[in-house]
PDB file of N, CA and C in Angstrom:
ATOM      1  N   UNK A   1     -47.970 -52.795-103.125  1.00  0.00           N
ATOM      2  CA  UNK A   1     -47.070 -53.920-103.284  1.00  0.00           C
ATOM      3  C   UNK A   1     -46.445 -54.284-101.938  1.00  0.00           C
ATOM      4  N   UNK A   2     -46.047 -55.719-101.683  1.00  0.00           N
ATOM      5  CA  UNK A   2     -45.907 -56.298-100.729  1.00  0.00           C
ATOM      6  C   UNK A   2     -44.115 -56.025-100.410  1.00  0.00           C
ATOM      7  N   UNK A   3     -43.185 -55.732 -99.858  1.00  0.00           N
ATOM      8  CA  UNK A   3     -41.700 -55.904 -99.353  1.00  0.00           C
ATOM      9  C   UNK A   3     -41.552 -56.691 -98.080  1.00  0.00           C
ATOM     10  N   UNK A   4     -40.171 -57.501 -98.539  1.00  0.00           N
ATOM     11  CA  UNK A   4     -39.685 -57.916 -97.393  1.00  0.00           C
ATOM     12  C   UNK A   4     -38.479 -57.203 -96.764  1.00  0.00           C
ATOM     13  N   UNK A   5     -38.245 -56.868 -95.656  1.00  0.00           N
ATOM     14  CA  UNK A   5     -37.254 -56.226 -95.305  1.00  0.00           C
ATOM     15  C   UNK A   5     -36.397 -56.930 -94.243  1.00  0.00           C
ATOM     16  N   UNK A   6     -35.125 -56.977 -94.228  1.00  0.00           N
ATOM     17  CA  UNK A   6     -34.349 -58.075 -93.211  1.00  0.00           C
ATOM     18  C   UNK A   6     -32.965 -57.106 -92.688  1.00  0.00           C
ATOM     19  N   UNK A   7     -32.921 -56.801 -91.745  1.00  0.00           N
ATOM     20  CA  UNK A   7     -32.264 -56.652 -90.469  1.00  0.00           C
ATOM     21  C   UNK A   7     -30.764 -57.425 -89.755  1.00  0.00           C
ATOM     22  N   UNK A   8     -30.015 -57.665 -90.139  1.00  0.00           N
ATOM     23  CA  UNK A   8     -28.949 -58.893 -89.720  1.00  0.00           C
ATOM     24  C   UNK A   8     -27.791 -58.268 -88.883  1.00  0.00           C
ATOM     25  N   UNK A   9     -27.911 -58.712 -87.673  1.00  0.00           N
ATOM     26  CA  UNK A   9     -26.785 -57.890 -86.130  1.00  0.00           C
ATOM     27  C   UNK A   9     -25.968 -58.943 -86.095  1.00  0.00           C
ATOM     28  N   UNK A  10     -25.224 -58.334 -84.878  1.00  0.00           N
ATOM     29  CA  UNK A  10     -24.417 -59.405 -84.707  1.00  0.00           C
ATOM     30  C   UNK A  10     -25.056 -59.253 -83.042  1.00  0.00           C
ATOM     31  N   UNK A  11     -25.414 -60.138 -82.616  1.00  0.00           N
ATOM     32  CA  UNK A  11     -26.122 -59.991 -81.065  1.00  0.00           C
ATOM     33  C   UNK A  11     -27.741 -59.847 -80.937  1.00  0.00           C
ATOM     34  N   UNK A  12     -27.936 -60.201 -79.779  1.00  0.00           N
ATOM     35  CA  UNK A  12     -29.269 -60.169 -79.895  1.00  0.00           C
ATOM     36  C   UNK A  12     -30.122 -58.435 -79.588  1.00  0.00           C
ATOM     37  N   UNK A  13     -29.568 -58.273 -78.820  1.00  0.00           N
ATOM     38  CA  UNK A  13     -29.677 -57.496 -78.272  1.00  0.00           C
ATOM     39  C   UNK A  13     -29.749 -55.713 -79.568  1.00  0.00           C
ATOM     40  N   UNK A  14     -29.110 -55.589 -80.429  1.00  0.00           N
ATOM     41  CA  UNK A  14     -28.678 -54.875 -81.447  1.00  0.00           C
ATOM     42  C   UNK A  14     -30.096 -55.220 -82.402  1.00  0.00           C
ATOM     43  N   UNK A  15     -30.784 -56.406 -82.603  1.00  0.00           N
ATOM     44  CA  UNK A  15     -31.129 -57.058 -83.331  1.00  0.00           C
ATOM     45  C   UNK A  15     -32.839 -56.696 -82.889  1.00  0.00           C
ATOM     46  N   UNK A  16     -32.745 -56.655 -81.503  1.00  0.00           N
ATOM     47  CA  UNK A  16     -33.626 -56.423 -80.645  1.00  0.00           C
ATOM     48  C   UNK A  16     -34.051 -54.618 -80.720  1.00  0.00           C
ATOM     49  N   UNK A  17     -33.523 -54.197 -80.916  1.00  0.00           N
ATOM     50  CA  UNK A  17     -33.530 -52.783 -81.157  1.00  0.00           C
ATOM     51  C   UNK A  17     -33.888 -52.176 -82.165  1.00  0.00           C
ATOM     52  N   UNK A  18     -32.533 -52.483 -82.914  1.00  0.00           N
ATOM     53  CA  UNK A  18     -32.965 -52.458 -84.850  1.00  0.00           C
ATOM     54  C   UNK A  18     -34.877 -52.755 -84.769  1.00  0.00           C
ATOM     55  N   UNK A  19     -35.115 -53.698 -84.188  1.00  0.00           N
ATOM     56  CA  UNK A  19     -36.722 -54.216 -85.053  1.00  0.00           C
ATOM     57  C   UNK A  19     -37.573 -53.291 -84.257  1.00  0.00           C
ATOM     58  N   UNK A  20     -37.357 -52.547 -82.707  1.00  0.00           N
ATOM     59  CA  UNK A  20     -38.041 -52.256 -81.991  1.00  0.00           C
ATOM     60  C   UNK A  20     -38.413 -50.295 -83.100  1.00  0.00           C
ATOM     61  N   UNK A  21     -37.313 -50.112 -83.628  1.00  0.00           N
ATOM     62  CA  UNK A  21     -36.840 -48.949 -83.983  1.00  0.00           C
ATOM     63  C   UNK A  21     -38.174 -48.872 -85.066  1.00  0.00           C
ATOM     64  N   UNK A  22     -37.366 -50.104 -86.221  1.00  0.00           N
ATOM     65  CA  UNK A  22     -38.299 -50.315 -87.448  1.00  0.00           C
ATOM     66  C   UNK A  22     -39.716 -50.180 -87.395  1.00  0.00           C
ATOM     67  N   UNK A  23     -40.517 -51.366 -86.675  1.00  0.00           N
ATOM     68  CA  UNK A  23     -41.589 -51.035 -86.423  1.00  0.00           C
ATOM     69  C   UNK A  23     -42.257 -49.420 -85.735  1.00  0.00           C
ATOM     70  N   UNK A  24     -41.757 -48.832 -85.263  1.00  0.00           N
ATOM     71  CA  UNK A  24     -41.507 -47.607 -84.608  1.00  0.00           C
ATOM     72  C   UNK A  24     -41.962 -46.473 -85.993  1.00  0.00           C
ATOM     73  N   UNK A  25     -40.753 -46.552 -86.747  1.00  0.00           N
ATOM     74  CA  UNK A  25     -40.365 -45.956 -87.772  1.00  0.00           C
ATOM     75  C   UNK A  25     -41.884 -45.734 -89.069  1.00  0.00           C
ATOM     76  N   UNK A  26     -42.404 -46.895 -89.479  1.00  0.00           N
ATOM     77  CA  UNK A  26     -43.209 -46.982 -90.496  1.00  0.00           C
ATOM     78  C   UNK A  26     -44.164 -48.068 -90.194  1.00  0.00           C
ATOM     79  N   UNK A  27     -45.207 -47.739 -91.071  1.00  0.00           N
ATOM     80  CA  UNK A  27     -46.368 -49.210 -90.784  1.00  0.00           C
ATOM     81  C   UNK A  27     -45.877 -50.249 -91.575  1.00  0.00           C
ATOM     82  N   UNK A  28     -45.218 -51.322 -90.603  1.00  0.00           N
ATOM     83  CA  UNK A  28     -44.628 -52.743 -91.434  1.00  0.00           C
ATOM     84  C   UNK A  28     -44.871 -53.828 -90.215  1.00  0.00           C
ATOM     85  N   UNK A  29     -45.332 -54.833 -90.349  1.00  0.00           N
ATOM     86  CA  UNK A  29     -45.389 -55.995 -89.619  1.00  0.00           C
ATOM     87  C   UNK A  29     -44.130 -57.322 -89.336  1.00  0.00           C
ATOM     88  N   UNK A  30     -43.659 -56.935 -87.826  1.00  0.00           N
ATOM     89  CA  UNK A  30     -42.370 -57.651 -87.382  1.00  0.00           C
ATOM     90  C   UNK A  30     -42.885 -59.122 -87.931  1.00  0.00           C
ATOM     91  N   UNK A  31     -42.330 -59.609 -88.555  1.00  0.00           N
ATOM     92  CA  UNK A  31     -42.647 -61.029 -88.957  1.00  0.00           C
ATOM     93  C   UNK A  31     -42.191 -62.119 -88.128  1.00  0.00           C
ATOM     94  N   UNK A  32     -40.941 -61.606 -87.922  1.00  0.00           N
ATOM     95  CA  UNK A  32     -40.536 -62.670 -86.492  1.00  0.00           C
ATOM     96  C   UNK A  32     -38.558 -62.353 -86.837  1.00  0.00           C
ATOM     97  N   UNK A  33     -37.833 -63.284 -86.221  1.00  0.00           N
ATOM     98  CA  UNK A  33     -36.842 -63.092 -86.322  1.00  0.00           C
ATOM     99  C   UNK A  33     -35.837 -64.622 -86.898  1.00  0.00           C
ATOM    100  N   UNK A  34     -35.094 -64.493 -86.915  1.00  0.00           N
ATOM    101  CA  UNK A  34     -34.596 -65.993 -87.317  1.00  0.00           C
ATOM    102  C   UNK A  34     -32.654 -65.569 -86.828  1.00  0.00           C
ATOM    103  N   UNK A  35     -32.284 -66.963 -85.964  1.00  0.00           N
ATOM    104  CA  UNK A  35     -30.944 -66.885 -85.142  1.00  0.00           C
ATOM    105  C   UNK A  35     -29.960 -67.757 -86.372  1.00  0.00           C
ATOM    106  N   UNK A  36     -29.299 -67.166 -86.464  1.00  0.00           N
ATOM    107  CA  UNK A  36     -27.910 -67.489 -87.936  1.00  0.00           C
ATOM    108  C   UNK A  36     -27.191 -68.244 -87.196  1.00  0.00           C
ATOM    109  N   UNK A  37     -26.852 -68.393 -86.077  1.00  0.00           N
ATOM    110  CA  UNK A  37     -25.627 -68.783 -85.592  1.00  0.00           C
ATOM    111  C   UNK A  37     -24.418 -67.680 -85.546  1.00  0.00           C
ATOM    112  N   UNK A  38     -23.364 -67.939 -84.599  1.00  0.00           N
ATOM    113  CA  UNK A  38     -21.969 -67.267 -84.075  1.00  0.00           C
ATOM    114  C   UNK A  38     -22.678 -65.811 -83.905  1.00  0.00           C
ATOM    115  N   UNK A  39     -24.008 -65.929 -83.130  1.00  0.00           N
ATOM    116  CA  UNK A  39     -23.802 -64.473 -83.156  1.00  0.00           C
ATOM    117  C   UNK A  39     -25.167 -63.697 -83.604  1.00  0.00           C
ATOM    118  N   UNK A  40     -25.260 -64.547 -84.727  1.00  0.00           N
ATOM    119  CA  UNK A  40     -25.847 -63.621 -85.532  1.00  0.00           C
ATOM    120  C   UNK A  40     -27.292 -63.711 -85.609  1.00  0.00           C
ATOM    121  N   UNK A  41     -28.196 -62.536 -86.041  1.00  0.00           N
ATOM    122  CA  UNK A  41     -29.592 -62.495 -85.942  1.00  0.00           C
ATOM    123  C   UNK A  41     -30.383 -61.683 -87.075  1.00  0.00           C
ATOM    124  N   UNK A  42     -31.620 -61.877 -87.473  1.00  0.00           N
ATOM    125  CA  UNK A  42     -32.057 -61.400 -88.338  1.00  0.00           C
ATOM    126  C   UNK A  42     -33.549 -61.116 -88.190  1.00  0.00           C
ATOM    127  N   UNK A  43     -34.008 -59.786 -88.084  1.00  0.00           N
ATOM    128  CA  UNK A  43     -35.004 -59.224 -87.966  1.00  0.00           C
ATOM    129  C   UNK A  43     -35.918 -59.168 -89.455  1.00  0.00           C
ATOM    130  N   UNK A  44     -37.155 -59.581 -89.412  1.00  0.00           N
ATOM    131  CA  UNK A  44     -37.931 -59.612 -90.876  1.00  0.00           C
ATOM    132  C   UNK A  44     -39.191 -58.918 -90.734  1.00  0.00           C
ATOM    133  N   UNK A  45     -39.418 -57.845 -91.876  1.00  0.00           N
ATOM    134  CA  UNK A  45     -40.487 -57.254 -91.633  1.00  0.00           C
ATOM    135  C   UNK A  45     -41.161 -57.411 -93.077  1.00  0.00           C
ATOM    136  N   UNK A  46     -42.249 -56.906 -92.949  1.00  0.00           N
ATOM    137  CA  UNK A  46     -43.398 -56.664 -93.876  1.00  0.00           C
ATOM    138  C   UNK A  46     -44.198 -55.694 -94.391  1.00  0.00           C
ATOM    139  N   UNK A  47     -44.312 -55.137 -95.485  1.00  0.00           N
ATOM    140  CA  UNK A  47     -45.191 -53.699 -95.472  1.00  0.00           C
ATOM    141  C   UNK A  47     -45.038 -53.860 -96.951  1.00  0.00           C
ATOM    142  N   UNK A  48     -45.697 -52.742 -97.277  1.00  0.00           N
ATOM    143  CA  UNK A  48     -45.222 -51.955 -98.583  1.00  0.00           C
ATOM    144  C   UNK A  48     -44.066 -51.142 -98.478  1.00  0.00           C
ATOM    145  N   UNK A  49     -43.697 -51.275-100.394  1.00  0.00           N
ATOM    146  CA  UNK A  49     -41.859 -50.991-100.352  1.00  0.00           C
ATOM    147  C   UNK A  49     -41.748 -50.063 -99.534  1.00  0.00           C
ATOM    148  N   UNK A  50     -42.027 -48.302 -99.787  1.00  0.00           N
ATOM    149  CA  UNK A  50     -41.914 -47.073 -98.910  1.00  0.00           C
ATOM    150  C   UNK A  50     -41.610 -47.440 -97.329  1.00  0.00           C
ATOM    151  N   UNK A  51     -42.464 -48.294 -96.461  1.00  0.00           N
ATOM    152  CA  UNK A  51     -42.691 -48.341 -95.712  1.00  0.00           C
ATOM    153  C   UNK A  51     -41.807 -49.246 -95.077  1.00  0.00           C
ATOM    154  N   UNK A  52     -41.217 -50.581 -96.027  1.00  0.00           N
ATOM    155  CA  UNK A  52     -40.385 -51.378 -95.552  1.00  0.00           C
ATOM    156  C   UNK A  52     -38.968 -50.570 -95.563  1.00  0.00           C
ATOM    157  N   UNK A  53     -38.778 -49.404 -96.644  1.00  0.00           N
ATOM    158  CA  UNK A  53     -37.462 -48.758 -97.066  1.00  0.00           C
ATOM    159  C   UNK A  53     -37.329 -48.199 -95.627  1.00  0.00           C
ATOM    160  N   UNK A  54     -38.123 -47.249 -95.307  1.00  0.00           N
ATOM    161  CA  UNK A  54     -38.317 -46.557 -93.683  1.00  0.00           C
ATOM    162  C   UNK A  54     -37.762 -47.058 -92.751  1.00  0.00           C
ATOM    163  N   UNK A  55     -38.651 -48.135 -92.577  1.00  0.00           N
ATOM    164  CA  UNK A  55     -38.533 -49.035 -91.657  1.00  0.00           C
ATOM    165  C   UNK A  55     -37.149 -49.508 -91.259  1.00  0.00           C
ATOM    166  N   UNK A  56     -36.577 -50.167 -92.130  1.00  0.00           N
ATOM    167  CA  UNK A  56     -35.150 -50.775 -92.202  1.00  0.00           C
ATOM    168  C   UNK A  56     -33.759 -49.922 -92.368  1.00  0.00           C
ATOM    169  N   UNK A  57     -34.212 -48.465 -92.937  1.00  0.00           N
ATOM    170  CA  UNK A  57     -33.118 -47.292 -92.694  1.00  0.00           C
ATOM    171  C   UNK A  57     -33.138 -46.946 -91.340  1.00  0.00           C
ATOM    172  N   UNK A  58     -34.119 -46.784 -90.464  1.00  0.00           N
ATOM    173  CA  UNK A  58     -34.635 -46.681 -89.204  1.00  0.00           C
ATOM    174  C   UNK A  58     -33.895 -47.613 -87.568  1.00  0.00           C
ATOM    175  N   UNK A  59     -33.711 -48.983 -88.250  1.00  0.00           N
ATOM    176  CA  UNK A  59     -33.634 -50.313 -87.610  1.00  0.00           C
ATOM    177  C   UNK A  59     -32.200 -50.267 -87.671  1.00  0.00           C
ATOM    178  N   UNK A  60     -31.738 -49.994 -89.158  1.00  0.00           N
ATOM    179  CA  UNK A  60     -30.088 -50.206 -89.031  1.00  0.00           C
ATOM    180  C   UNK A  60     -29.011 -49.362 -88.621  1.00  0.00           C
ATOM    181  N   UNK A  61     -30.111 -47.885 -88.618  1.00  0.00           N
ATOM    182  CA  UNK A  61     -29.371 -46.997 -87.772  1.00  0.00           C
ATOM    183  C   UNK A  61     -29.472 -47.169 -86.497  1.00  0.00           C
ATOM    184  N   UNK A  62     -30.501 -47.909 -85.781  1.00  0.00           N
ATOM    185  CA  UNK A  62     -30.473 -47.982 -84.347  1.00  0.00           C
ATOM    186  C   UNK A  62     -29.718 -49.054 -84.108  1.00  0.00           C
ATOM    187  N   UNK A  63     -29.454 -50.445 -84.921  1.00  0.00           N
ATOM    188  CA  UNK A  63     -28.724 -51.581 -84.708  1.00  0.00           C
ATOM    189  C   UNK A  63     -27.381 -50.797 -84.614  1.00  0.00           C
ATOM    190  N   UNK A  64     -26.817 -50.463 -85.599  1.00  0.00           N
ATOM    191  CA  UNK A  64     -25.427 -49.517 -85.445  1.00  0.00           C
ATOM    192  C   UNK A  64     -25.242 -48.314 -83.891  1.00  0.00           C
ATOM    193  N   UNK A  65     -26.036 -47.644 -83.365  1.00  0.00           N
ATOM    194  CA  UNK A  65     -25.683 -47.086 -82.114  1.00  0.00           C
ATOM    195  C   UNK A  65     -25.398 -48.097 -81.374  1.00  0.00           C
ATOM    196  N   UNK A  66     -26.754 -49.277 -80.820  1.00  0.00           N
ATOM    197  CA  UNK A  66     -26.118 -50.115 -80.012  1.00  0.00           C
ATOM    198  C   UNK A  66     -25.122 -51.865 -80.241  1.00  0.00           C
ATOM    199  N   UNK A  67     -24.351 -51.950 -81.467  1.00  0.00           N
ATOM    200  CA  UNK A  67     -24.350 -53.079 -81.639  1.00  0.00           C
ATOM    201  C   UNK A  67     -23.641 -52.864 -82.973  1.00  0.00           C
ATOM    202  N   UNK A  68     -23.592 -54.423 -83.382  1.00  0.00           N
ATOM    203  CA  UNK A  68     -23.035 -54.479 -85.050  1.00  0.00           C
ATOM    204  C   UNK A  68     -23.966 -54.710 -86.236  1.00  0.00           C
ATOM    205  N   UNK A  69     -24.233 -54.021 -87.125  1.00  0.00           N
ATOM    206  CA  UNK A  69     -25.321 -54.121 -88.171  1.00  0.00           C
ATOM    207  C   UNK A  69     -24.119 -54.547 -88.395  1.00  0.00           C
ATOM    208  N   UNK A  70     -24.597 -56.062 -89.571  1.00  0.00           N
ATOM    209  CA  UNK A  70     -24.105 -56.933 -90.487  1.00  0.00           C
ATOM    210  C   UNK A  70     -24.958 -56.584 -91.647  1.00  0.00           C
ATOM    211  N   UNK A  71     -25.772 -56.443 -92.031  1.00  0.00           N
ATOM    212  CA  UNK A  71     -26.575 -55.989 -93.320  1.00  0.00           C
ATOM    213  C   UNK A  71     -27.788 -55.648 -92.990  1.00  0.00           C
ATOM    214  N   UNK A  72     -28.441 -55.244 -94.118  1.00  0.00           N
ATOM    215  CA  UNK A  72     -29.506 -54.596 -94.400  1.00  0.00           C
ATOM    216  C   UNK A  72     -30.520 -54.853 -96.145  1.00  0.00           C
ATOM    217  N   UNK A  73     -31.232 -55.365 -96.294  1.00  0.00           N
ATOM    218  CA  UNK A  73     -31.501 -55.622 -97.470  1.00  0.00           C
ATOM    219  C   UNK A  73     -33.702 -55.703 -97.706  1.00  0.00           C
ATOM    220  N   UNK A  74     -33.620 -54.933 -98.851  1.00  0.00           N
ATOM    221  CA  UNK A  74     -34.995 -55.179 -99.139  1.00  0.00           C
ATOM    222  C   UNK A  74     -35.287 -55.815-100.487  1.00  0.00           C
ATOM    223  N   UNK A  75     -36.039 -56.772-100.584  1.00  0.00           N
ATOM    224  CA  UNK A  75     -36.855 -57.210-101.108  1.00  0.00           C
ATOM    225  C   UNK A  75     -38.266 -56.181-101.993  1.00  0.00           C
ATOM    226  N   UNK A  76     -38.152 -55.663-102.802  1.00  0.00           N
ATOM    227  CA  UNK A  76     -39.844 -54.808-103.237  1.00  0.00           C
ATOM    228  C   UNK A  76     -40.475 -55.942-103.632  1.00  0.00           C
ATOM    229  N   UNK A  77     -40.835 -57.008-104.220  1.00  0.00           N
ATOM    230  CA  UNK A  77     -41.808 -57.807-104.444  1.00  0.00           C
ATOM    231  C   UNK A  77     -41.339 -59.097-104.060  1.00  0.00           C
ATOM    232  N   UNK A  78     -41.044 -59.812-103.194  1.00  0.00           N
ATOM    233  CA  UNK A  78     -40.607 -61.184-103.017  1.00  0.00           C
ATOM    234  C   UNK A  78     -41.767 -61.998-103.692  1.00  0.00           C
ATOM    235  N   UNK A  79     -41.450 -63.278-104.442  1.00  0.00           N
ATOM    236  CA  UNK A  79     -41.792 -64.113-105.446  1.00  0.00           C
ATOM    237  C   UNK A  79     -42.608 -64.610-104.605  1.00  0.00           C
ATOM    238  N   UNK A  80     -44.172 -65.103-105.106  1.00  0.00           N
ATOM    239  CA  UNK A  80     -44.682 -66.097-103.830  1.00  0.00           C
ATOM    240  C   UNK A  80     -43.390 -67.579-103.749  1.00  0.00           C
ATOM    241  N   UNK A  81     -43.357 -67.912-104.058  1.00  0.00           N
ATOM    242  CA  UNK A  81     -42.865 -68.965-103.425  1.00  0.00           C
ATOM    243  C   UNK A  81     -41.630 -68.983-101.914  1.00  0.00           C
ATOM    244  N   UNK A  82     -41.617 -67.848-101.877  1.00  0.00           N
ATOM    245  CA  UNK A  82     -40.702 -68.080-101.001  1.00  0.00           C
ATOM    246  C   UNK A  82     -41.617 -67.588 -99.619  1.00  0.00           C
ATOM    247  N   UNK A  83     -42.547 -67.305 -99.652  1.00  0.00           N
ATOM    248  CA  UNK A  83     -43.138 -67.553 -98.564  1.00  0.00           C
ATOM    249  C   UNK A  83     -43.533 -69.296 -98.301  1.00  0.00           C
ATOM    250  N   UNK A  84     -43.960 -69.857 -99.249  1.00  0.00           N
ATOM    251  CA  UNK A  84     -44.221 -71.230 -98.851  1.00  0.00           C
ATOM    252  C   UNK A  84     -43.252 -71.539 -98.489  1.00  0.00           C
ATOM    253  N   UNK A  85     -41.381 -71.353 -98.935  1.00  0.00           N
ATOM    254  CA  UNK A  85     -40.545 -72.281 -98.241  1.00  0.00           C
ATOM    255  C   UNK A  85     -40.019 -71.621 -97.122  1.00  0.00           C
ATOM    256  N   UNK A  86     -39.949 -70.741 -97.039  1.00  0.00           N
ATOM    257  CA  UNK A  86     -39.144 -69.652 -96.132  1.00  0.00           C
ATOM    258  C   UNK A  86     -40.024 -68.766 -94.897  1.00  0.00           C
ATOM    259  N   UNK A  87     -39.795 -69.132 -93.566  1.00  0.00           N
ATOM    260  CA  UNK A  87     -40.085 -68.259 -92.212  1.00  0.00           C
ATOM    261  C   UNK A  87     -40.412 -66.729 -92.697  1.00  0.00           C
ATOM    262  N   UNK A  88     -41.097 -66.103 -93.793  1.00  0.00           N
ATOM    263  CA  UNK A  88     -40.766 -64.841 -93.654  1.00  0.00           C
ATOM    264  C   UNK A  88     -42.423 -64.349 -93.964  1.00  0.00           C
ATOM    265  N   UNK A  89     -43.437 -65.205 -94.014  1.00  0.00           N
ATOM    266  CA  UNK A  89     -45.130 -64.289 -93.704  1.00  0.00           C
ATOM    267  C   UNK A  89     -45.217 -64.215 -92.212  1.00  0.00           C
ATOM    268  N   UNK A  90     -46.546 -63.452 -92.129  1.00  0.00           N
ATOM    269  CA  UNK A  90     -46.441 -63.459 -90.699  1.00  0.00           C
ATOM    270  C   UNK A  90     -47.544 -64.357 -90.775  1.00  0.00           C
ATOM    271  N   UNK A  91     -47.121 -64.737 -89.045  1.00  0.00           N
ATOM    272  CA  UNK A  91     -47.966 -66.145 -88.600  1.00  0.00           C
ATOM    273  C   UNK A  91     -48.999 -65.861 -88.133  1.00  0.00           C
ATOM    274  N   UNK A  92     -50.117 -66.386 -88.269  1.00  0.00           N
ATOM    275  CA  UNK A  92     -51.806 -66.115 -88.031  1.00  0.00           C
ATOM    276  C   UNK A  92     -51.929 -66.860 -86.391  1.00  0.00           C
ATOM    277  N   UNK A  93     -52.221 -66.229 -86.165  1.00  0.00           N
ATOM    278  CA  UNK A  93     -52.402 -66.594 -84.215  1.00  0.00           C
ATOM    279  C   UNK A  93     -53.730 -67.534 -84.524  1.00  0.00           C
ATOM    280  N   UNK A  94     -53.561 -68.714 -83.688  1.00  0.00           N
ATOM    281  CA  UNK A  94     -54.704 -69.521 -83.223  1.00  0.00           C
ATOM    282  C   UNK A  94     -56.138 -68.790 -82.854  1.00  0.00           C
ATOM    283  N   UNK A  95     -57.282 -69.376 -83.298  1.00  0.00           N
ATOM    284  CA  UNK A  95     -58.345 -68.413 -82.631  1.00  0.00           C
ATOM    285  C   UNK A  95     -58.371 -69.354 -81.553  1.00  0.00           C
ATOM    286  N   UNK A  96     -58.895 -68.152 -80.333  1.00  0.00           N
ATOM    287  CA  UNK A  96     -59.092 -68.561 -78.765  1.00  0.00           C
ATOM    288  C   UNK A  96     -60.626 -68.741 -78.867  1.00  0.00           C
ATOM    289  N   UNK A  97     -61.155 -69.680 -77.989  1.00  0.00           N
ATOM    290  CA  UNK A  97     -62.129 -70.429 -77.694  1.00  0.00           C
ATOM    291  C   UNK A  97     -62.299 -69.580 -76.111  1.00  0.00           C
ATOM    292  N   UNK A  98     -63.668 -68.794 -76.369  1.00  0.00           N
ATOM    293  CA  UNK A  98     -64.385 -67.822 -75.118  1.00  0.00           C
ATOM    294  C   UNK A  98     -64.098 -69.567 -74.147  1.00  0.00           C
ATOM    295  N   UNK A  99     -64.162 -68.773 -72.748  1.00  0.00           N
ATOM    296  CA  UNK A  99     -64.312 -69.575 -71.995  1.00  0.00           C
ATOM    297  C   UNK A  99     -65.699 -69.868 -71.545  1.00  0.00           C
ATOM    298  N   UNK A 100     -66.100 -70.786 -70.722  1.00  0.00           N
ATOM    299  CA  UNK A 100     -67.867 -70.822 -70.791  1.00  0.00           C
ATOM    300  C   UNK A 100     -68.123 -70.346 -69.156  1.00  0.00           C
ATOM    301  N   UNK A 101     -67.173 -69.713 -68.945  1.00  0.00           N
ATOM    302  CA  UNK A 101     -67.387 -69.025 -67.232  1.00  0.00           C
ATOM    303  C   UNK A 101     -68.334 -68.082 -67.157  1.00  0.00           C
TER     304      UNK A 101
END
Protein backbone atom coordinates (compact mmCIF):
# COMPACT_ATOMS: atom_id res chain seq x y z
CA UNK A 1 0.00 0.00 0.00
CA UNK A 2 0.88 3.41 -1.08
CA UNK A 3 1.47 6.45 2.10
CA UNK A 4 1.85 9.89 2.00
CA UNK A 5 4.00 11.36 4.52
CA UNK A 6 4.40 15.31 5.17
CA UNK A 7 7.05 17.03 7.15
CA UNK A 8 6.04 20.86 8.10
CA UNK A 9 9.21 23.29 9.72
CA UNK A 10 9.29 26.38 10.30
CA UNK A 11 12.47 27.39 7.98
CA UNK A 12 13.98 26.07 5.28
CA UNK A 13 16.71 24.92 6.36
CA UNK A 14 15.02 22.44 9.34
CA UNK A 15 12.82 21.36 6.45
CA UNK A 16 15.89 20.66 4.48
CA UNK A 17 17.14 18.23 6.94
CA UNK A 18 14.00 16.64 8.24
CA UNK A 19 13.70 15.27 4.33
CA UNK A 20 17.50 14.67 4.01
CA UNK A 21 17.11 12.44 7.36
CA UNK A 22 13.75 10.74 6.03
CA UNK A 23 14.90 9.60 2.91
CA UNK A 24 18.06 8.38 4.80
CA UNK A 25 15.90 6.59 7.27
CA UNK A 26 13.59 4.15 4.97
CA UNK A 27 12.88 3.41 1.23
CA UNK A 28 10.34 6.39 0.44
CA UNK A 29 10.52 8.77 -2.51
CA UNK A 30 11.11 12.75 -1.68
CA UNK A 31 8.22 13.93 -3.73
CA UNK A 32 9.19 17.43 -3.61
CA UNK A 33 8.45 20.09 -1.12
CA UNK A 34 5.82 22.83 -1.07
CA UNK A 35 6.60 26.70 0.73
CA UNK A 36 3.35 27.67 3.15
CA UNK A 37 4.34 31.01 3.64
CA UNK A 38 5.69 33.09 7.08
CA UNK A 39 8.13 30.64 7.29
CA UNK A 40 6.86 27.71 6.71
CA UNK A 41 7.73 24.46 4.66
CA UNK A 42 6.63 21.11 3.93
CA UNK A 43 8.51 18.08 3.00
CA UNK A 44 6.36 15.11 1.07
CA UNK A 45 7.28 11.69 0.76
CA UNK A 46 6.16 8.44 -0.66
CA UNK A 47 6.50 4.72 0.14
CA UNK A 48 4.64 2.16 1.78
CA UNK A 49 2.95 2.84 5.25
CA UNK A 50 6.04 1.06 7.42
CA UNK A 51 8.35 2.87 5.45
CA UNK A 52 6.64 6.27 5.25
CA UNK A 53 6.02 5.77 9.38
CA UNK A 54 10.13 5.47 9.51
CA UNK A 55 10.76 7.82 7.42
CA UNK A 56 8.85 10.77 8.98
CA UNK A 57 9.68 9.66 12.80
CA UNK A 58 13.26 9.97 11.40
CA UNK A 59 12.75 13.59 9.58
CA UNK A 60 10.92 15.09 12.59
CA UNK A 61 13.38 14.15 14.92
CA UNK A 62 16.08 15.68 12.85
CA UNK A 63 13.75 18.83 11.97
CA UNK A 64 13.48 19.28 15.89
CA UNK A 65 17.54 19.18 16.63
CA UNK A 66 18.02 21.77 14.01
CA UNK A 67 14.90 23.95 13.78
CA UNK A 68 11.05 24.04 14.50
CA UNK A 69 8.94 20.91 13.57
CA UNK A 70 5.40 22.33 13.14
CA UNK A 71 3.85 18.86 12.38
CA UNK A 72 4.12 15.64 11.23
CA UNK A 73 1.35 13.58 9.64
CA UNK A 74 0.76 10.32 7.58
CA UNK A 75 -1.55 9.48 5.25
CA UNK A 76 -1.71 5.11 4.89
CA UNK A 77 -3.80 5.17 1.74
CA UNK A 78 -4.37 8.68 0.26
CA UNK A 79 -7.63 8.61 -2.04
CA UNK A 80 -6.63 8.78 -5.77
CA UNK A 81 -7.96 11.89 -6.27
CA UNK A 82 -5.85 13.84 -4.52
CA UNK A 83 -3.05 13.13 -6.47
CA UNK A 84 -4.82 14.59 -9.55
CA UNK A 85 -5.47 17.84 -7.55
CA UNK A 86 -2.67 18.09 -5.21
CA UNK A 87 1.54 18.48 -5.76
CA UNK A 88 2.03 15.26 -3.86
CA UNK A 89 3.05 12.15 -6.80
CA UNK A 90 6.27 12.22 -7.81
CA UNK A 91 7.11 13.92 -11.03
CA UNK A 92 8.32 11.75 -14.02
CA UNK A 93 11.50 13.47 -15.46
CA UNK A 94 11.41 14.30 -19.22
CA UNK A 95 13.11 11.60 -21.38
CA UNK A 96 16.51 13.05 -22.74
CA UNK A 97 17.12 12.80 -26.40
CA UNK A 98 20.99 10.98 -26.93
CA UNK A 99 22.85 13.58 -28.55
CA UNK A 100 23.96 12.68 -32.24
CA UNK A 101 27.78 13.55 -31.39
Amino acid sequence: MEALGMIETKGLVAMIEAADAAVKAAKVTLVGYEKIGAGFVTAIVRGDVAAVKAATDSGAAAARRVGELVGVHVIPRPHQNLDEKLPISPKTSPKVKPSLE
